[in-house]
Protein backbone atom coordinates (compact mmCIF):
# COMPACT_ATOMS: atom_id res chain seq x y z
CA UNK A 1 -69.60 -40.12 42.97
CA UNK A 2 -66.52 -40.63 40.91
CA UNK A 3 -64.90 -37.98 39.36
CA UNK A 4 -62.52 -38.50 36.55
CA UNK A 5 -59.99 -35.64 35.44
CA UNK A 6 -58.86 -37.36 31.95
CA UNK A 7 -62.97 -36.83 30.90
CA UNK A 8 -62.70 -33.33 31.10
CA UNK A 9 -60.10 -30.98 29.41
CA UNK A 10 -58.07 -29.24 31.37
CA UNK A 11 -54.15 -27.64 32.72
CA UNK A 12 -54.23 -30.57 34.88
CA UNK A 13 -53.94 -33.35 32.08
CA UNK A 14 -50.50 -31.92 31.26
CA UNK A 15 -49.37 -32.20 34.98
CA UNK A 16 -51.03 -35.56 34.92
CA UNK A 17 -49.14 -36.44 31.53
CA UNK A 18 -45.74 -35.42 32.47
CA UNK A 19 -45.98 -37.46 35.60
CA UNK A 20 -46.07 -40.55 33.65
CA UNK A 21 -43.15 -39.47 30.83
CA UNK A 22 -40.19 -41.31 31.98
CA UNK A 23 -37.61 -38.83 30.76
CA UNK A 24 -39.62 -35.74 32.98
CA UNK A 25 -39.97 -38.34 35.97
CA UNK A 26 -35.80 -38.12 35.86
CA UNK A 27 -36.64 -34.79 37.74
CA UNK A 28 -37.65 -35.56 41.15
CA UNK A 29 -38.55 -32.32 41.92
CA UNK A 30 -40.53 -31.32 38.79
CA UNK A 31 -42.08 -34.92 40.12
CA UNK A 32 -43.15 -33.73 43.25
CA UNK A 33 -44.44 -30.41 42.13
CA UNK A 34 -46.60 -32.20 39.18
CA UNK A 35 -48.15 -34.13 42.38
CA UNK A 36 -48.51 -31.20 44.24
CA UNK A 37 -50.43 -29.10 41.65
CA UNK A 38 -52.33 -31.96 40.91
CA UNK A 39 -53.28 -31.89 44.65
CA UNK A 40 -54.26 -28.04 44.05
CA UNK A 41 -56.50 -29.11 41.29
CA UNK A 42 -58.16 -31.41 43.26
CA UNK A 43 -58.52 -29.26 46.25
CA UNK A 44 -60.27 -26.88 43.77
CA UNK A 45 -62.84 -29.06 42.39
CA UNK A 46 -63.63 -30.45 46.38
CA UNK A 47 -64.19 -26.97 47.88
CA UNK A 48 -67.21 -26.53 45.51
CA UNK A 49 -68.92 -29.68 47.35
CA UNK A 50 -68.50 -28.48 50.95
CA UNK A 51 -70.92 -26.56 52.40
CA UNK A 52 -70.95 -22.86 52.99
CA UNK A 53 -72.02 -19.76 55.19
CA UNK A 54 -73.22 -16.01 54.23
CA UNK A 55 -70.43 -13.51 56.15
CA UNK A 56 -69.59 -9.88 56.14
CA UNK A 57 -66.03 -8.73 55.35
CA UNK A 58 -65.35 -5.26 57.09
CA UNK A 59 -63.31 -3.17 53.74
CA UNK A 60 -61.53 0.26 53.89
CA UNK A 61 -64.70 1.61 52.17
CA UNK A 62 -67.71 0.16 53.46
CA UNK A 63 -68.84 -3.94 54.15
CA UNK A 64 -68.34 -6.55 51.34
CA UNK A 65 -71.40 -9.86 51.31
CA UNK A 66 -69.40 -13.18 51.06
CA UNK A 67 -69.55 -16.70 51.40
CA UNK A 68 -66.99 -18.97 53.42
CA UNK A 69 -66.35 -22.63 54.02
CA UNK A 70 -68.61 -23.35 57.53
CA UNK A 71 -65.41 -25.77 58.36
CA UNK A 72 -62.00 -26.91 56.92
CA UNK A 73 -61.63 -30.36 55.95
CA UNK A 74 -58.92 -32.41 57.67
CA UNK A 75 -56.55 -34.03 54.84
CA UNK A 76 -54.77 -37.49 55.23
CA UNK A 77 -51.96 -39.06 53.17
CA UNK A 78 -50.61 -42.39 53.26
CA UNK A 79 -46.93 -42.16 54.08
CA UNK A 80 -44.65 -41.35 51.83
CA UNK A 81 -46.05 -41.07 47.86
CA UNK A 82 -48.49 -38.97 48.55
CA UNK A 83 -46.67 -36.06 51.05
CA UNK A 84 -46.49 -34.22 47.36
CA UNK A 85 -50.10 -34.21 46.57
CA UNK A 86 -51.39 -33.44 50.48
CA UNK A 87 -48.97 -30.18 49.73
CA UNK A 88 -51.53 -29.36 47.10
CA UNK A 89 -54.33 -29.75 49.15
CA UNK A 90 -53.05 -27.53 52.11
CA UNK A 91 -51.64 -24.66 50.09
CA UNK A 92 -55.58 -24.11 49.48
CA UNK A 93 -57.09 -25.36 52.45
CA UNK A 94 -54.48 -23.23 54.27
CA UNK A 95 -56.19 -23.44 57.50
CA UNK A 96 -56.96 -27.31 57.51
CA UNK A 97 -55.25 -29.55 60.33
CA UNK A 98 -53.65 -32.95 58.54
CA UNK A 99 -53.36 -36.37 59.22
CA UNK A 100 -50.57 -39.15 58.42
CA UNK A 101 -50.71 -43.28 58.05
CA UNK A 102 -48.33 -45.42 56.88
CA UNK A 103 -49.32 -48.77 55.75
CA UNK A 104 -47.07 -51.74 54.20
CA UNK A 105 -47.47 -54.28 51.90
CA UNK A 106 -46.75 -58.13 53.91
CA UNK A 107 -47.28 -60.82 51.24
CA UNK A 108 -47.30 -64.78 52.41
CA UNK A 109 -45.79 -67.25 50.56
CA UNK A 110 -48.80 -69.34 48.36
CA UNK A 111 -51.03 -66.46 50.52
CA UNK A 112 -52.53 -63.35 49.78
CA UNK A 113 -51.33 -59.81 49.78
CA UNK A 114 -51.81 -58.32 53.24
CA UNK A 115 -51.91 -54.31 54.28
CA UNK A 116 -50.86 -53.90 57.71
CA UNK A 117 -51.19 -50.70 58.52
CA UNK A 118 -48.57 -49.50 61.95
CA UNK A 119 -48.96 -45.49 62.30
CA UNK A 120 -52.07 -43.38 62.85
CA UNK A 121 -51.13 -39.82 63.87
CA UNK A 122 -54.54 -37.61 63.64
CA UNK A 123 -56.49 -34.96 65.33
CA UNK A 124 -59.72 -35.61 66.15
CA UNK A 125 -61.44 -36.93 62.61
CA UNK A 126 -65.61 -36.91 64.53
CA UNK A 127 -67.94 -35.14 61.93
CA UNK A 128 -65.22 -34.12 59.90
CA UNK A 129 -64.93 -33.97 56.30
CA UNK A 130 -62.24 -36.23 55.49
CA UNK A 131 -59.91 -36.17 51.90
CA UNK A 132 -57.14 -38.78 52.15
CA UNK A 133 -54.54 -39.12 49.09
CA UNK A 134 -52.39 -41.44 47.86
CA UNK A 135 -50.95 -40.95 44.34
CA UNK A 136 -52.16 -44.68 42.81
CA UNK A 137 -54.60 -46.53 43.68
CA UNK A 138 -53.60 -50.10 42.45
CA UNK A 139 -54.95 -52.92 44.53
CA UNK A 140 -56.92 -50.72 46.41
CA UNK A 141 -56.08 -52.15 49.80
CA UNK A 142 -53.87 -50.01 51.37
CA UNK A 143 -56.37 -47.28 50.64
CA UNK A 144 -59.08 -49.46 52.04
CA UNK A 145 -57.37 -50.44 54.79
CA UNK A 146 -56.33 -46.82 55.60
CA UNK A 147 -59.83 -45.77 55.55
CA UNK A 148 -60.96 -48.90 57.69
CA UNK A 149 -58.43 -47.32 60.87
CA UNK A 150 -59.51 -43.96 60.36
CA UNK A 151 -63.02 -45.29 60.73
CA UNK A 152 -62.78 -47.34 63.59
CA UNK A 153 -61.21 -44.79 65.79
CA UNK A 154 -63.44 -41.53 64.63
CA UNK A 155 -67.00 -41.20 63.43
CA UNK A 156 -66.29 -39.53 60.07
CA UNK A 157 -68.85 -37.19 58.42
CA UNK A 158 -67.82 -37.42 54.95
CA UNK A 159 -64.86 -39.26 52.84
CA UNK A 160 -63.45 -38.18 49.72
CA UNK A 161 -60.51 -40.32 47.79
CA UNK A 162 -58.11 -38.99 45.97
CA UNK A 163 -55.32 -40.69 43.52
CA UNK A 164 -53.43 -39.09 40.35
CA UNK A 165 -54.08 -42.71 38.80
CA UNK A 166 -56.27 -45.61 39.77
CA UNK A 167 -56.56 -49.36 38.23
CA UNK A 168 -60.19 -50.31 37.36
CA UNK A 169 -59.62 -53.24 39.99
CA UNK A 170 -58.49 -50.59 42.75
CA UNK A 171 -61.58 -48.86 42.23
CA UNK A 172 -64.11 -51.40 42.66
CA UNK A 173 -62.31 -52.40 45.46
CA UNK A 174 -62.58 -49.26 46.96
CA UNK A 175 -65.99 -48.86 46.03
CA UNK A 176 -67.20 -52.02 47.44
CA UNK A 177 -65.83 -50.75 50.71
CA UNK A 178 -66.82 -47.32 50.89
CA UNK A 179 -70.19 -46.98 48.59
CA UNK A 180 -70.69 -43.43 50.39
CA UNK A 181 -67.08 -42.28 49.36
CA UNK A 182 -66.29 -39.41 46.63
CA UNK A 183 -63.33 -40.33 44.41
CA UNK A 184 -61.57 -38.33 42.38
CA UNK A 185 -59.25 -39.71 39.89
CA UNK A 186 -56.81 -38.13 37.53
CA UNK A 187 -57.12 -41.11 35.13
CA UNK A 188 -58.42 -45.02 35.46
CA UNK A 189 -56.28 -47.37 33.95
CA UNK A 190 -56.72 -51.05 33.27
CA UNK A 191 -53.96 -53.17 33.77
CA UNK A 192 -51.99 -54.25 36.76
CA UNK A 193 -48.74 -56.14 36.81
CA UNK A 194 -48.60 -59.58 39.00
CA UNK A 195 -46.88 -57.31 41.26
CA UNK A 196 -49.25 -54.56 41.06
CA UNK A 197 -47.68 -51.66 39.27
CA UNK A 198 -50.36 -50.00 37.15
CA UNK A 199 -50.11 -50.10 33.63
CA UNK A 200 -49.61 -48.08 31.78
CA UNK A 201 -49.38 -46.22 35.42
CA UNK A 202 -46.63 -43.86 36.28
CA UNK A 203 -44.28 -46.65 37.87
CA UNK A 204 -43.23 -46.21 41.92
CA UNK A 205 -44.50 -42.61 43.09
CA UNK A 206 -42.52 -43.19 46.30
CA UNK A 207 -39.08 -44.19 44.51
CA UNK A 208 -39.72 -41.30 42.02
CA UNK A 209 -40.57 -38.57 44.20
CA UNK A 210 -38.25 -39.35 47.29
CA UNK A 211 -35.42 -41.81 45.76
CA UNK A 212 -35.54 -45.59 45.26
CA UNK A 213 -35.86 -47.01 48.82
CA UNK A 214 -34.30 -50.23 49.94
């Protein structure tokens, strides 16, 4: 399932568009809360997915019929673009425990691009609902390689992938990896750079959120 924001019209298309305007990205912190209510959106349209139970709420007056998630999700970022956007996801899923990777790009000369991924801190992931986010999806191989650690170590129940922007070459990465996966895109775009920027993309999420890094 692949679920694309810029298909449907919505508040979240102008968070989406002021990410990318270069003179609103000169705000780092209007930045980082465009990610993070982008992250709220997305939380949002995930909770109606997850599965459910009938309770009883005890009122001043009398006992109120409602329905309640039967478990949080656990949410994942990669390490550091998408802190903003995990934000999002946990002022809704209030309760939810999180988990952190960071994963680096090691290119070889006349070789490809490898991810090598060096920090895993997690609770337990075992039939848990798992949303990781990462504000572009370019290549697609951090994300996949991400995934691929979480994986190994914990017997997932469900995945569900979440970037403000993805490349059409990210995707099918992705989607060759992780068939089962739900994505959930703010926008697919077609181009990539030789170095892998999007285009028309947003630029560096990192550098723009959290300052240009050396």
């Amino acid at each position: 399932m692949i679920f694309d924001l810029s298909k449907t019209n919505s508040i979240a298309n102008t968070f989406l568009a002021e990410l990318r305007d270069e003179h609103i990205q000169l705000d780092a912190m209007r930045f980082r809360k465009n990610l993070e209510r982008l992250g709220e959106f997305f939380a949002w349209e995930i909770s109606k997915t997850l599965t459910y139970v009938d309770t009883e709420t005890q009122t001043p007056l009398g006992i109120a019929k409602s329905r309640q998630l039967q478990a949080q999700p656990v949410l994942a970022t990669i390490l550091r673009a998408g802190l903003p956007m995990q934000q999002g996801f946990l002022n809704i899923f209030d309760r939810a425990e999180a988990a952190f990777i960071t994963a680096y790009r090691k290119p070889h000369i006349n070789g490809p691009l490898e991810i090598k991924v060096d920090y895993v801190s997690s609770p337990d992931l075992t039939d848990k609902v798992i949303i990781i986010t990462d504000p572009m999806l370019a290549t697609g191989l951090s994300m996949v390689s991400c995934c691929k650690e979480l994986i190994a170590q914990f017997k997932i129940k469900e995945l569900h992938i979440v970037a403000a922007i993805a490349s059409t070459e990210g995707l099918k990465h992705v989607r060759a990896h992780f068939p089962a996966a739900k994505l959930w895109l703010g926008a697919i775009d077609e181009e990539m750079t030789s170095k892998s920027y999007i285009v028309p993309g947003l630029g560096d999420a990192g550098d723009l959120a959290y300052g240009t890094k050396l």
